[in-house]
Protein backbone atom coordinates (compact mmCIF):
# COMPACT_ATOMS: atom_id res chain seq x y z
CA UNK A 1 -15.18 26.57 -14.83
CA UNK A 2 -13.78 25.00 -11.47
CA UNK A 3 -11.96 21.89 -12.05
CA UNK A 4 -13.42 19.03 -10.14
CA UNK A 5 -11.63 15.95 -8.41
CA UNK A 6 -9.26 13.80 -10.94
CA UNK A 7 -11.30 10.88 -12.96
CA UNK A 8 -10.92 7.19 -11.27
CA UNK A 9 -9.31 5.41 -14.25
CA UNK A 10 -8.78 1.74 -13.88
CA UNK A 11 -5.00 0.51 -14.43
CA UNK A 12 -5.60 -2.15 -17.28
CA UNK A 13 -5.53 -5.56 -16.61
CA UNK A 14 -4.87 -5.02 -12.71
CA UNK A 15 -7.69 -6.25 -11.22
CA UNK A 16 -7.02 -5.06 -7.39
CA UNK A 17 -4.35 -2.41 -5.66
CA UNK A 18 -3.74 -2.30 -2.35
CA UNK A 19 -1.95 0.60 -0.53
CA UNK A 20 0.69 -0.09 1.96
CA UNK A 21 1.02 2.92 3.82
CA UNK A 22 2.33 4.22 7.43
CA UNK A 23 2.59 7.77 9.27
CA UNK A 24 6.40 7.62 10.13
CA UNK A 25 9.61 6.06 8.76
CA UNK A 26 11.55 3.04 10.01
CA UNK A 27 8.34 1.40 10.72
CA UNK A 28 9.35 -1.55 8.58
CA UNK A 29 6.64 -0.32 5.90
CA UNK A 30 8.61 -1.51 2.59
CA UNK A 31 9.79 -4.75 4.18
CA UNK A 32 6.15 -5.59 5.14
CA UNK A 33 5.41 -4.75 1.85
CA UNK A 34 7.87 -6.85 0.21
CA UNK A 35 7.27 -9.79 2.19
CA UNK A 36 3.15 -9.74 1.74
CA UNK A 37 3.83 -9.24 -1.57
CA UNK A 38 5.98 -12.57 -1.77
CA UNK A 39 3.07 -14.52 0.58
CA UNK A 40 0.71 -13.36 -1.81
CA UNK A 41 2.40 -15.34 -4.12
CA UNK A 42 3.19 -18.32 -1.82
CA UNK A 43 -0.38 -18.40 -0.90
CA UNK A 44 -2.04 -18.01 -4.14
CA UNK A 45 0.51 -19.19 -6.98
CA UNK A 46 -1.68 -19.42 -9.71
CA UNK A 47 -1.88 -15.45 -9.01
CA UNK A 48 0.19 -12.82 -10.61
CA UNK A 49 1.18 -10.32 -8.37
CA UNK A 50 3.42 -6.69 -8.87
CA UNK A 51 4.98 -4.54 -6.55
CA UNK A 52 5.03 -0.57 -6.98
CA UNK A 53 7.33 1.43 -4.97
CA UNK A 54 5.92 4.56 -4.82
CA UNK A 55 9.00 6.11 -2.46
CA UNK A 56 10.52 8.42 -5.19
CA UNK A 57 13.05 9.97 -2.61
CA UNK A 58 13.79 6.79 -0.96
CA UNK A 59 13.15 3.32 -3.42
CA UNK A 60 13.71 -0.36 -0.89
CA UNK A 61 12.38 -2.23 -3.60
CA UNK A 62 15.73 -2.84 -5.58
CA UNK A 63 17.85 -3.64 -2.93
CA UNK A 64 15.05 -5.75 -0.85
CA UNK A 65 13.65 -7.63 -4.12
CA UNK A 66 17.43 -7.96 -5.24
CA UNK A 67 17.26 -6.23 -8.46
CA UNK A 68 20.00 -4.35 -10.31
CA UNK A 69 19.48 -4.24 -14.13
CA UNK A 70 17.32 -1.33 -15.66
CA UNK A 71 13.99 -2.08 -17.25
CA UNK A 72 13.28 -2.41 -20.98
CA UNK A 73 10.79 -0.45 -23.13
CA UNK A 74 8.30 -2.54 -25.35
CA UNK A 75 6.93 -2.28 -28.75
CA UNK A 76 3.86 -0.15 -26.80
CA UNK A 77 6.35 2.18 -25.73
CA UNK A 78 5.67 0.71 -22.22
CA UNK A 79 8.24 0.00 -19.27
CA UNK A 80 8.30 -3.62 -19.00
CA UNK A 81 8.98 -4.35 -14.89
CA UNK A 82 11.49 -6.33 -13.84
CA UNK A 83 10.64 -9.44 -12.52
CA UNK A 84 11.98 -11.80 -9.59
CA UNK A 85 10.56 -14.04 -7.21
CA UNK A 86 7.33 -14.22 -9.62
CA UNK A 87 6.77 -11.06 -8.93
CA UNK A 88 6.56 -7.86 -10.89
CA UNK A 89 8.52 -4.98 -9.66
CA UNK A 90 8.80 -1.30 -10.79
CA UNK A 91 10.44 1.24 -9.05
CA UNK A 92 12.41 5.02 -9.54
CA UNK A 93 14.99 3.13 -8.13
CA UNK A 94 15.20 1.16 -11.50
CA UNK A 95 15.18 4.36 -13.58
CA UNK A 96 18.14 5.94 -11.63
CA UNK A 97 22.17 5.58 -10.11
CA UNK A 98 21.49 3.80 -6.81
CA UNK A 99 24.41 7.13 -5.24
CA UNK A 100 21.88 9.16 -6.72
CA UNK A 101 19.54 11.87 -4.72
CA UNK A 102 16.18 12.53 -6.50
CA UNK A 103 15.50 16.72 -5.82
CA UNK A 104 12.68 17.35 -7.13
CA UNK A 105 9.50 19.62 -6.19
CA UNK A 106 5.52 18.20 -5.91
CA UNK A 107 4.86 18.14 -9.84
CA UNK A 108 7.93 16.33 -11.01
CA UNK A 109 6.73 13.75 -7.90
CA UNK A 110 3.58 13.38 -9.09
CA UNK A 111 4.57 13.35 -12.90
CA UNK A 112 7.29 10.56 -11.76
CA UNK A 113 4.25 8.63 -9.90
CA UNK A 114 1.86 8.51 -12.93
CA UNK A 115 4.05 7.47 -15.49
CA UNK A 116 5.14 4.44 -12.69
CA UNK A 117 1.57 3.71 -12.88
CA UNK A 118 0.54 4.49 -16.39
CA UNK A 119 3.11 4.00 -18.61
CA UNK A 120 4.22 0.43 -17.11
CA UNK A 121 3.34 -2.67 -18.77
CA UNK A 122 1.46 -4.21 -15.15
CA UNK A 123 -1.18 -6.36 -16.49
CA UNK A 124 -2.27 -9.00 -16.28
CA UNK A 125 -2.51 -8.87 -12.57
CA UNK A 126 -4.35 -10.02 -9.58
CA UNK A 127 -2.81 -7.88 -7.04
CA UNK A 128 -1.17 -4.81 -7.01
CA UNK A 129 1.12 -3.79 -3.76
CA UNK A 130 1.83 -0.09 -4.18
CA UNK A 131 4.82 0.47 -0.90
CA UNK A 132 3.96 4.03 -0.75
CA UNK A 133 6.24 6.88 1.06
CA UNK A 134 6.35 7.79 5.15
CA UNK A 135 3.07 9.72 5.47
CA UNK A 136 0.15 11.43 3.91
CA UNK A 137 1.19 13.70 0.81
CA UNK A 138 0.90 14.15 -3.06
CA UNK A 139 1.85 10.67 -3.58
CA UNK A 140 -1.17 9.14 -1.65
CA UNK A 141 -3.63 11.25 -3.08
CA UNK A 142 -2.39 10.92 -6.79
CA UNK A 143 -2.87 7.40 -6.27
CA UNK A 144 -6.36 7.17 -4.21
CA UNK A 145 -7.66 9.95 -6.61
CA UNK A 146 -6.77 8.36 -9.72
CA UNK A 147 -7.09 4.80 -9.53
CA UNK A 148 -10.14 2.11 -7.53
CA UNK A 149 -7.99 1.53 -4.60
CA UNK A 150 -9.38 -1.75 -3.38
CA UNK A 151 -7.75 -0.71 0.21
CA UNK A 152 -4.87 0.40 2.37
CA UNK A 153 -2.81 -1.33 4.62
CA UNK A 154 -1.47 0.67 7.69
CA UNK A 155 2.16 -0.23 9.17
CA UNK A 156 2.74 0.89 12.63
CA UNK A 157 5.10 0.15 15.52
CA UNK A 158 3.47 0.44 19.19
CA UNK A 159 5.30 3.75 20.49
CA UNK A 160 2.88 6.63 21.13
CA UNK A 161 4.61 8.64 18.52
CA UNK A 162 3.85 6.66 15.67
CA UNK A 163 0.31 5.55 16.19
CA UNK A 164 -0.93 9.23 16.40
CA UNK A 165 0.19 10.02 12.97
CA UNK A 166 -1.37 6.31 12.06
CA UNK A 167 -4.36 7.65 13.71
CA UNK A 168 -4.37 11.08 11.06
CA UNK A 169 -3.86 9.03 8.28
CA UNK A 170 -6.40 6.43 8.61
CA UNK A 171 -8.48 9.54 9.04
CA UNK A 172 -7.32 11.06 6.25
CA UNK A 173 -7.84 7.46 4.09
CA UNK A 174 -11.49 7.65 5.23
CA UNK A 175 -12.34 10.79 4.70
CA UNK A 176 -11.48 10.14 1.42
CA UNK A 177 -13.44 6.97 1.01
CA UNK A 178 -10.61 4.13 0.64
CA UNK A 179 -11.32 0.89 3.07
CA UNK A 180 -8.83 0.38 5.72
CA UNK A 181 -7.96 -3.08 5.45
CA UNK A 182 -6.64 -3.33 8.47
CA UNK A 183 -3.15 -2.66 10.95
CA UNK A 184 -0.27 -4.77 10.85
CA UNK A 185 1.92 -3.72 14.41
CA UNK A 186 5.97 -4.15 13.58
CA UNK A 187 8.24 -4.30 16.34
CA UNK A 188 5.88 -5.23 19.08
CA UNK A 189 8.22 -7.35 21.09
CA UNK A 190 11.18 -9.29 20.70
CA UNK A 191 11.65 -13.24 21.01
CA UNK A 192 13.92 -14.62 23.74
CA UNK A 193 17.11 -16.30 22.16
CA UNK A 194 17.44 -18.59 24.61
CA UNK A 195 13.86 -19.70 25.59
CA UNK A 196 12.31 -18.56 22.57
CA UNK A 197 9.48 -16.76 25.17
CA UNK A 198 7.72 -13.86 23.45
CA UNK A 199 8.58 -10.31 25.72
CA UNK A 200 5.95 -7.47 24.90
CA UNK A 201 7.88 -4.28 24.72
CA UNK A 202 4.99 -1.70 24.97
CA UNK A 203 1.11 -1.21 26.24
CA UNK A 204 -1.92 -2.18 23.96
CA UNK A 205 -2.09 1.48 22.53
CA UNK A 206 -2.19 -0.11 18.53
CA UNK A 207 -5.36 -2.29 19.57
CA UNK A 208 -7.30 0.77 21.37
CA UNK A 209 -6.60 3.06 17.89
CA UNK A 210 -7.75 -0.20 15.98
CA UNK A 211 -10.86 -0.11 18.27
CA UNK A 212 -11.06 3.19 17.67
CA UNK A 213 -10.62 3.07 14.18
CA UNK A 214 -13.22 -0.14 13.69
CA UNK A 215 -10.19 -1.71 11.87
CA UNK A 216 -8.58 -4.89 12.49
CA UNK A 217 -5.47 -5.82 13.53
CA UNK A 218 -3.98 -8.15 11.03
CA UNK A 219 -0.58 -9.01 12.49
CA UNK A 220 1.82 -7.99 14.86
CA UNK A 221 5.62 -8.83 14.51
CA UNK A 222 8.33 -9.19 16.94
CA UNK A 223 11.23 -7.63 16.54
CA UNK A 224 13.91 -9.83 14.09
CA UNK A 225 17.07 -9.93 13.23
CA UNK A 226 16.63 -12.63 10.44
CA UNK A 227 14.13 -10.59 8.68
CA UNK A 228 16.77 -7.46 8.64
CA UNK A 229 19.12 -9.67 7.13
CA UNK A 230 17.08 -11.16 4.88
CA UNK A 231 16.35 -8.13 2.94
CA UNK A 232 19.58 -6.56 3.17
CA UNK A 233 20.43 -9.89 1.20
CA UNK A 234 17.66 -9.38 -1.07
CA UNK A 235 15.81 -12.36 -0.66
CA UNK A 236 13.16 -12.23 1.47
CA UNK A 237 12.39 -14.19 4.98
CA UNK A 238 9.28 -15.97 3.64
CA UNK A 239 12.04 -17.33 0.91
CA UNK A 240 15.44 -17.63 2.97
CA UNK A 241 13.47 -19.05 6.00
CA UNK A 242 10.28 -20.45 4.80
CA UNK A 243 9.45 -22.51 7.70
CA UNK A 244 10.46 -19.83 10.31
CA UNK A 245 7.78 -17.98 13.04
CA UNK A 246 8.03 -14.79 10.67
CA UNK A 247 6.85 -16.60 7.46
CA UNK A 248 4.20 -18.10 9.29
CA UNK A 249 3.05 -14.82 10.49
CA UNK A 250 3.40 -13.54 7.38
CA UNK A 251 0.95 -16.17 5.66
CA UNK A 252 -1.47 -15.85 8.22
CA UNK A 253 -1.23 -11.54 7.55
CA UNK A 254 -2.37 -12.64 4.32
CA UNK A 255 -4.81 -14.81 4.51
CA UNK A 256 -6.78 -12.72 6.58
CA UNK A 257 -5.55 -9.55 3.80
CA UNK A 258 -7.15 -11.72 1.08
CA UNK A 259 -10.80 -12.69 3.21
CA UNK A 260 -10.96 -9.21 4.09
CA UNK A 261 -10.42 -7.84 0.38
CA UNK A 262 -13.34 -10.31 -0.74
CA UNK A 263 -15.54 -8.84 1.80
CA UNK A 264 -14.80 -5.46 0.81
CA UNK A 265 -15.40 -6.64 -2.72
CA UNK A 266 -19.19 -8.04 -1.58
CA UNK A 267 -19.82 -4.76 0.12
CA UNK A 268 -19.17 -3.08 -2.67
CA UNK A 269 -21.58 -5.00 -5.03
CA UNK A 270 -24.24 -5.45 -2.44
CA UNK A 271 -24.32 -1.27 -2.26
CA UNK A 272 -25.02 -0.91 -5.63
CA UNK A 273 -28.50 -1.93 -5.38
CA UNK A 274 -28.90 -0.59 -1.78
CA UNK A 275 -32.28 1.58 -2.43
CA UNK A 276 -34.25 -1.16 -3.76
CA UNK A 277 -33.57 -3.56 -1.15
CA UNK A 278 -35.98 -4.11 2.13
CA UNK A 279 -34.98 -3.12 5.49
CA UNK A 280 -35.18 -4.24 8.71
CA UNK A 281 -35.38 -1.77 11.85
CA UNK A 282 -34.07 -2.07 15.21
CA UNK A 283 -35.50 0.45 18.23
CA UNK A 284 -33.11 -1.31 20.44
CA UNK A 285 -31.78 1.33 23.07
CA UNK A 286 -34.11 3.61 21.91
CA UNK A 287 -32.18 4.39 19.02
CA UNK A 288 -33.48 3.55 15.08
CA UNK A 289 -31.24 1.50 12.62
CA UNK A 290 -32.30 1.24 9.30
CA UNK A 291 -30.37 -1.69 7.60
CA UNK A 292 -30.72 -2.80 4.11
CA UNK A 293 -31.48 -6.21 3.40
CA UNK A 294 -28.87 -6.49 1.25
CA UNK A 295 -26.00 -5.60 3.16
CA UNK A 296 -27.24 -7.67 5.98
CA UNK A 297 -24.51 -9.78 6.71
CA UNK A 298 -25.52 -11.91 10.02
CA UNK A 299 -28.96 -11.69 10.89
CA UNK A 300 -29.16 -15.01 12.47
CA UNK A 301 -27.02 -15.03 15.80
CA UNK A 302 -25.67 -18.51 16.41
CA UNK A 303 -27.08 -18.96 19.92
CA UNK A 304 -30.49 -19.16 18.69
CA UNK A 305 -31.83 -22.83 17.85
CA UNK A 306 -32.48 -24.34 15.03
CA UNK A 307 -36.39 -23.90 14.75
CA UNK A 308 -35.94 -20.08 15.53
CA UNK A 309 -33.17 -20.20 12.74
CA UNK A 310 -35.26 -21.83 10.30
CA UNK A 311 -38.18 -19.44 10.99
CA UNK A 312 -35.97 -16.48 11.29
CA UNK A 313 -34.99 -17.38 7.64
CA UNK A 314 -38.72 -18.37 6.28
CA UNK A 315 -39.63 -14.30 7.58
CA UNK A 316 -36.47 -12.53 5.59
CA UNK A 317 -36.56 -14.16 2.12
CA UNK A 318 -40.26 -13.02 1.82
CA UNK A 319 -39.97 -10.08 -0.25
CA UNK A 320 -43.45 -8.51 0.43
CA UNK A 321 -42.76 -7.30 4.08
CA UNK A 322 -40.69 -5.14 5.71
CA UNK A 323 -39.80 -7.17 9.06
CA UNK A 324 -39.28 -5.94 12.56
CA UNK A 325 -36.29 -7.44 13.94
CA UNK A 326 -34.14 -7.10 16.70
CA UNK A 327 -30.56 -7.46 15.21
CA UNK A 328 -27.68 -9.27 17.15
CA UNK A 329 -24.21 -9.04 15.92
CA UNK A 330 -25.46 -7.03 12.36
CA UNK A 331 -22.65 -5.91 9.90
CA UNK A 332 -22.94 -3.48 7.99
CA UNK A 333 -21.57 -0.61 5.28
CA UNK A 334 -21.63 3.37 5.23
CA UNK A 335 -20.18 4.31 1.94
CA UNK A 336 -16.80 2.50 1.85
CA UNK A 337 -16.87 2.04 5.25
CA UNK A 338 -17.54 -0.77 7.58
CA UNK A 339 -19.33 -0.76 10.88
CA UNK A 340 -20.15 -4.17 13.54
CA UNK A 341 -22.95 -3.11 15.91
CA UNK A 342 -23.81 -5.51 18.37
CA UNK A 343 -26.95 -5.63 20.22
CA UNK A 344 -27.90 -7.99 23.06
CA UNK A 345 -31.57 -8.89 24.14
């Protein structure tokens, strides 16, 4: 009998995990990481957060989250993660001599990955940052296999060379159903020392993949200096420099992380009943939308007036009907996917 795909097992008490993922190295992946991870915290305090570095051959966590000690085993015969910051930390890094090379082949990787996941005391958490290795291998799709990846973060800088292999792995993420939260664009310029004027160092390549992509850009980040050194120091901009241009970039990335994880979360409850719910149809441009009711996020453009709002409204919430529409600005969801059509009268 053919084995199917592996069984999407919740990890307990973690209510959400959220990839952070990019096509190359030296993209500043695992110091995004870190730092979000941290602004989640800032932002939300009453939250519990952990961090998961999933880079077997090459853990930041440690050194970044300034961590040294090895982890203790509970009475569950669970790894207990370290904690600093407020935040919850597990890495191989941890579990080996920091002069150490790890050598091993795809199983041990994937053995090492699910017992980081599994056998680790996480919960209770709210969020779950998992700083995953440079590309798209066994690692990615253990994790997006196994567990109800709320979404994946993709770290890029603007050179050519790194947002095509962005470009296959987004691909790759939706092809296997997991939400692209959005793009967050490292190293886009630099910041003047002496007039503190912002200088753009390449082209608008990351926003025409995000186009292409329908995925948001989140964030970009000038180049810095002060958030190198902060996590070679192992304490983190957004705590060395908390009122500097990074952190506020940083709390804005995550603000707009958070809104954009709640919609994903609405999406995914309003598609459970998708069959039963009342459509309306477009035949704008001669081509036929079919949009459930439920999923209907904006059917009421803001340039219309009040009246035509109001009697807009009065049509939809009657249950009976179907109702021939002509949508303007409709959002909507394909699977785990997320589409914006806009259509002007």
């Amino acid at each position: 009998m053919a084995r199917g795909l592996p069984k999407v097992k919740p990890l307990k008490g973690v209510k959400q995990i959220v990839i952070v993922a990019s096509g190359k190295g030296g993209v500043g992946k695992s110091t995004i990481a870190v730092n979000l991870s941290i602004a989640l915290k800032t932002v939300e305090p009453q939250k519990s957060v952990g961090l998961l570095d999933a880079d077997v051959f090459g853990p930041s966590v440690p050194l970044m989250m300034n961590i040294r000690q090895s982890p203790m085993i509970n009475n569950a015969n669970l790894i207990e993660p370290l904690v600093n910051y407020g935040i919850k930390c597990m890495s191989m890094g941890f579990l080996i001599d920091n002069k150490s090379s790890v050598v091993w082949r795809g199983l041990m990787v994937m053995n090492a990955i699910d017992k980081l996941l599994h056998q680790v005391a996480w919960g209770p958490l709210d969020y779950l940052v998992v700083d995953t290795p440079p590309g798209t291998g066994d690692t990615h799709l253990s994790i997006v296999q196994n567990l109800p990846v709320a979404g994946v973060l993709l770290i890029t800088t603007p050179q050519t060379t790194a947002l095509e292999v962005t470009r296959r792995g987004a691909n790759i993420f939706k092809h296997l159903n997991i939400p692209i939260i959005g793009i967050v664009e490292n190293m886009s310029s630099v910041i003047c020392p002496q007039c503190n004027n912002e200088i753009i160092l390449y082209n608008d390549g990351t926003r025409m993949i995000a186009e292409e992509l329908g995925v948001q850009i989140l964030q970009t980040f000038p180049l810095s200096e002060a958030i190198m050194n902060s996590c070679n120091s192992g304490k983190p901009i957004i705590l060395s420099a908390p009122k500097s241009i990074q952190t506020d970039i940083l709390v804005f990335a995550i603000v707009l992380l958070m809104f954009t994880l709640n919609q994903l979360v609405l999406y995914k409850k309003s598609k459970m009943n998708i069959e039963s719910s009342i459509s309306i149809h477009s035949d704008i441009n001669a081509e036929i939308y079919d949009i459930p009711m439920n999923v209907l996020i904006r059917p009421i453009p803001p340039i219309i007036n009040e009246e035509k709002v109001q009697s807009l409204i009065n049509t939809l919430s009657n249950p009976e009907t179907e109702t021939f529409v002509p949508p303007i600005d409709v959002l909507w969801i394909k699977g785990n996917e997320v589409w914006t059509k806009y259509f002007y009268k």
